[in-house]
C-alpha atoms as a PDB file:
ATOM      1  CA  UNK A   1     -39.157 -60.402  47.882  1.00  0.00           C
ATOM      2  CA  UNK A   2     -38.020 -61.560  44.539  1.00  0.00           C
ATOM      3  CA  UNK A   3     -36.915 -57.974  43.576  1.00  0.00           C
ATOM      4  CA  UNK A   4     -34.602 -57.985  46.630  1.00  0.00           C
ATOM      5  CA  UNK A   5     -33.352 -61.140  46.142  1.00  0.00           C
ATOM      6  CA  UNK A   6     -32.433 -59.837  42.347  1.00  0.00           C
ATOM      7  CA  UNK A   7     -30.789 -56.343  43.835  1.00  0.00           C
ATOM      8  CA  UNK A   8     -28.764 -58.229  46.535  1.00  0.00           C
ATOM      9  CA  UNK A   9     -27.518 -61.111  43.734  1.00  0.00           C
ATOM     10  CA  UNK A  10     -27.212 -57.875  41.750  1.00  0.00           C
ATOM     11  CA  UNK A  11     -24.715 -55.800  44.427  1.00  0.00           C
ATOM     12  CA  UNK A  12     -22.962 -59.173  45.238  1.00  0.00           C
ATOM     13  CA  UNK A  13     -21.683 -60.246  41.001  1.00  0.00           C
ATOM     14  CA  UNK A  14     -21.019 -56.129  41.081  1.00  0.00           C
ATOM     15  CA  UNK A  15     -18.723 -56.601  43.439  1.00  0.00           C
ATOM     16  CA  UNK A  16     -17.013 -59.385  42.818  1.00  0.00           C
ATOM     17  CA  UNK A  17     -16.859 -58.051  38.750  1.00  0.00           C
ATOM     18  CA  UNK A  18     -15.158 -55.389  40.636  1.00  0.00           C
ATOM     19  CA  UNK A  19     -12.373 -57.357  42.344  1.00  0.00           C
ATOM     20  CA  UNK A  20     -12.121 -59.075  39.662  1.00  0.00           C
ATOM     21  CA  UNK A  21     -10.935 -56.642  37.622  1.00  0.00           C
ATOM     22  CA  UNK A  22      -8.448 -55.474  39.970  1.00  0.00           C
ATOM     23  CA  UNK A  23      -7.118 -58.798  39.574  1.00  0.00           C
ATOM     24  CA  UNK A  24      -6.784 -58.765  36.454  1.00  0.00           C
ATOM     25  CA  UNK A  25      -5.323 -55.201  36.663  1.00  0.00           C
ATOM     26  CA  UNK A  26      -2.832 -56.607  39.100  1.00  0.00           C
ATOM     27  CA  UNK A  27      -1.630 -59.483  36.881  1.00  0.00           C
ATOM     28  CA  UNK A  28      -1.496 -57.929  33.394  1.00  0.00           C
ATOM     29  CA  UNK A  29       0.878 -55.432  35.249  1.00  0.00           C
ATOM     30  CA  UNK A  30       3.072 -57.894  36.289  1.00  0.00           C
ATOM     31  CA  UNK A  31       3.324 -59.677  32.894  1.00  0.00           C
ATOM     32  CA  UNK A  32       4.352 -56.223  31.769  1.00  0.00           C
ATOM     33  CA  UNK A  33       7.119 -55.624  34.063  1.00  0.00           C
ATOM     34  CA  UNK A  34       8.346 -59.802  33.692  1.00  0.00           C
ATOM     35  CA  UNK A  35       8.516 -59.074  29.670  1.00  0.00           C
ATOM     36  CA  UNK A  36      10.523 -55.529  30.520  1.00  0.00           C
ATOM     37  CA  UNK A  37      12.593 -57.188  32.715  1.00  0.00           C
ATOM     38  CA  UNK A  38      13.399 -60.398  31.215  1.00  0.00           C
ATOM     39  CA  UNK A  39      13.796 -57.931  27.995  1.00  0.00           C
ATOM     40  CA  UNK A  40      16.798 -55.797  30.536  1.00  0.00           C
ATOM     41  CA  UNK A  41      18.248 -59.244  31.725  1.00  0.00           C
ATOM     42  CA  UNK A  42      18.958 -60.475  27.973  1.00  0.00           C
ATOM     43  CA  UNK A  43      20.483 -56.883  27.714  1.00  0.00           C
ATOM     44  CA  UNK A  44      22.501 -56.888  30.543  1.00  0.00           C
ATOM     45  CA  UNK A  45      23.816 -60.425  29.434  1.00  0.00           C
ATOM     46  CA  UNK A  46      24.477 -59.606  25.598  1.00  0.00           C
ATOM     47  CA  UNK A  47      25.848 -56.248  25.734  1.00  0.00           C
ATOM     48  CA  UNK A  48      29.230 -57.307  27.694  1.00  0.00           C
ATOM     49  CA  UNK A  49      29.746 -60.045  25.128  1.00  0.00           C
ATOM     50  CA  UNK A  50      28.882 -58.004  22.246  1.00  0.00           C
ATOM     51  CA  UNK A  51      30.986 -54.773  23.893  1.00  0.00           C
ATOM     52  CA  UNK A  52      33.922 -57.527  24.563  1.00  0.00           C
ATOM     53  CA  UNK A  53      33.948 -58.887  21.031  1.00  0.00           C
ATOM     54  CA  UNK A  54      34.041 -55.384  19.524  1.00  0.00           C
ATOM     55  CA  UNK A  55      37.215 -54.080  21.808  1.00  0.00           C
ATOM     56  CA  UNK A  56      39.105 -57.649  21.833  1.00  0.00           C
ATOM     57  CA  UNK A  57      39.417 -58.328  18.231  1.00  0.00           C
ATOM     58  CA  UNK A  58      42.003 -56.252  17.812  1.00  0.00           C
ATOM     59  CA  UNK A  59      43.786 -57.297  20.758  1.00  0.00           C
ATOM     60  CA  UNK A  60      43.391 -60.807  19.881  1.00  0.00           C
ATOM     61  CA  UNK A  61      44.695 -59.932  16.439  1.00  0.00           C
ATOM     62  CA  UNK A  62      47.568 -58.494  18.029  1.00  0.00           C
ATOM     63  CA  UNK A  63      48.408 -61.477  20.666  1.00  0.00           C
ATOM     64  CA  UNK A  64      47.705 -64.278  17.568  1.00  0.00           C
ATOM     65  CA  UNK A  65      50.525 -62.570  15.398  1.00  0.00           C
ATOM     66  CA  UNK A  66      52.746 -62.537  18.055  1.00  0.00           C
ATOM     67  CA  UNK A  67      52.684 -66.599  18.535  1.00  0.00           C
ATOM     68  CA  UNK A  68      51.891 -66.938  14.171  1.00  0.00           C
ATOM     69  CA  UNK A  69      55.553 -67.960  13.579  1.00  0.00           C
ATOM     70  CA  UNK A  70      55.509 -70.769  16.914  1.00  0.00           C
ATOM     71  CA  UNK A  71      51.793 -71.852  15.961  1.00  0.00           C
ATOM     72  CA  UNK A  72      53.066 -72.553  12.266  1.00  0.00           C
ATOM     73  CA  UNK A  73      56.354 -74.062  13.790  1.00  0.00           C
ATOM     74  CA  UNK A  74      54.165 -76.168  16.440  1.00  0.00           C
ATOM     75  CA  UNK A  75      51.806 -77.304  13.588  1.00  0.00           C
ATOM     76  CA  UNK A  76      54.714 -77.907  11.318  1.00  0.00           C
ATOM     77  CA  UNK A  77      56.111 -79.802  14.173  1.00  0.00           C
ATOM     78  CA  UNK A  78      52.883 -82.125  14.786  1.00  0.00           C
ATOM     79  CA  UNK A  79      53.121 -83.139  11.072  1.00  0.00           C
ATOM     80  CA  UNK A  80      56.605 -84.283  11.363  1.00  0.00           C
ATOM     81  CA  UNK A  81      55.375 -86.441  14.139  1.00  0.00           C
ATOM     82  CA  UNK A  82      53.197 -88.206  12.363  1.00  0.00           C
ATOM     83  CA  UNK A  83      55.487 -88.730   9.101  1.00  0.00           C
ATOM     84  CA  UNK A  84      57.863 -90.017  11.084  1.00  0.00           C
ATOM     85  CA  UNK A  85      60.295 -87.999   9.340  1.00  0.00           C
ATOM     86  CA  UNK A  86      64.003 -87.559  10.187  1.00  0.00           C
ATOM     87  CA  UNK A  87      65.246 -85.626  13.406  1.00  0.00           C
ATOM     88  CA  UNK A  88      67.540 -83.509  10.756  1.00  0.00           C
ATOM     89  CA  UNK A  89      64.113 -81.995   9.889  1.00  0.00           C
ATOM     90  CA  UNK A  90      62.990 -81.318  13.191  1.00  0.00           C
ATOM     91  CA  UNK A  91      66.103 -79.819  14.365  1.00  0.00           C
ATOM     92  CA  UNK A  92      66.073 -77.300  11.623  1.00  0.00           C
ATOM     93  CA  UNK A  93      62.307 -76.043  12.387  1.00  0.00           C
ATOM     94  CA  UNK A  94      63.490 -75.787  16.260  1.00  0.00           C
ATOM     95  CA  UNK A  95      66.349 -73.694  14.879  1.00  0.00           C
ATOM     96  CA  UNK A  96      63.350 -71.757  12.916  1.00  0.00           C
ATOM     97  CA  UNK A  97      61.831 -71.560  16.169  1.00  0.00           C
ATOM     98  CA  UNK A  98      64.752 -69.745  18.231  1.00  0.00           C
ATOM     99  CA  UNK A  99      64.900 -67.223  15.056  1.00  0.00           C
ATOM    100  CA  UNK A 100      61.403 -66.310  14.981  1.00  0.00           C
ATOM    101  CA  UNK A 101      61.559 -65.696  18.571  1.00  0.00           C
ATOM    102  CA  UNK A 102      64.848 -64.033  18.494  1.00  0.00           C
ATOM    103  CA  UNK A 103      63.046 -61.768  15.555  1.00  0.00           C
ATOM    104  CA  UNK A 104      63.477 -58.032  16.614  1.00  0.00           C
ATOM    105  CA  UNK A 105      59.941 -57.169  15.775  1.00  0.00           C
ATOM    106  CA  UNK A 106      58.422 -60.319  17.608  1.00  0.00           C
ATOM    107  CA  UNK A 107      60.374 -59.896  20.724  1.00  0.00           C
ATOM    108  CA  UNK A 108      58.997 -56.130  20.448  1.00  0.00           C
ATOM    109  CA  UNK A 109      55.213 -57.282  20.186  1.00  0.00           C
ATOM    110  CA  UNK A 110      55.856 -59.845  22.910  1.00  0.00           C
ATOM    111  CA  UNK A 111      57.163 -57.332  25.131  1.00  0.00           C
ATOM    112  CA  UNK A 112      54.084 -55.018  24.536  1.00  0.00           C
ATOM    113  CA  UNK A 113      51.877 -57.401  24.870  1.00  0.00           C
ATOM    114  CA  UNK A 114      53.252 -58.671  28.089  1.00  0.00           C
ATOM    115  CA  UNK A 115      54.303 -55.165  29.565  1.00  0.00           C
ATOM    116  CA  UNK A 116      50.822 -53.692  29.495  1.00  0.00           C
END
């Protein structure tokens, strides 16, 4: 009686070993495929950025030295303001302003930049 008893207790922690494993099967394969996709998710988020800042530098180059003379005129412009100079002064750098913009080789970039 006791030796049955053993073999049935036996059988029955066999089995459940058994499906136990499988669970364990079951969820180690799933933390495998979270850490290989959370792995492709951090790729598919960083390679546009990284792809974008490698191709747009030099187009952001190109578009800042367009508007370098008007930034420096703007800035220029901002520091007047708060001297409090004369309007003489401002006058000229709004004259510098129509130059730089009437500039051949400005109005060229602009146009490029604009017409593409």
């Amino acid at each position: 009686m006791l030796d049955e008893e053993l073999k049935k207790l036996d059988k029955e922690n066999k089995a459940l070993l058994q499906s136990l494993d499988e669970r364990i099967k079951k969820i180690e394969k799933k933390f495998t495929l979270n850490t290989i996709f959370s792995f492709i998710r951090v790729i598919i988020i960083a390679a546009p950025l990284i792809i974008g800042i490698i191709y747009l530098t030099p187009v952001l180059k190109e578009y800042i030295k367009i508007f370098e003379p008007a930034y420096r005129i703007f800035t220029s412009q901002l520091s007047l303001v708060q001297q409090k100079e004369e309007t003489n002064n401002s006058q000229n750098q709004m004259d510098i302003l129509l130059e730089a913009f009437c500039n051949p080789d400005t109005r060229e970039a602009m146009i490029r930049q604009w017409c593409q």
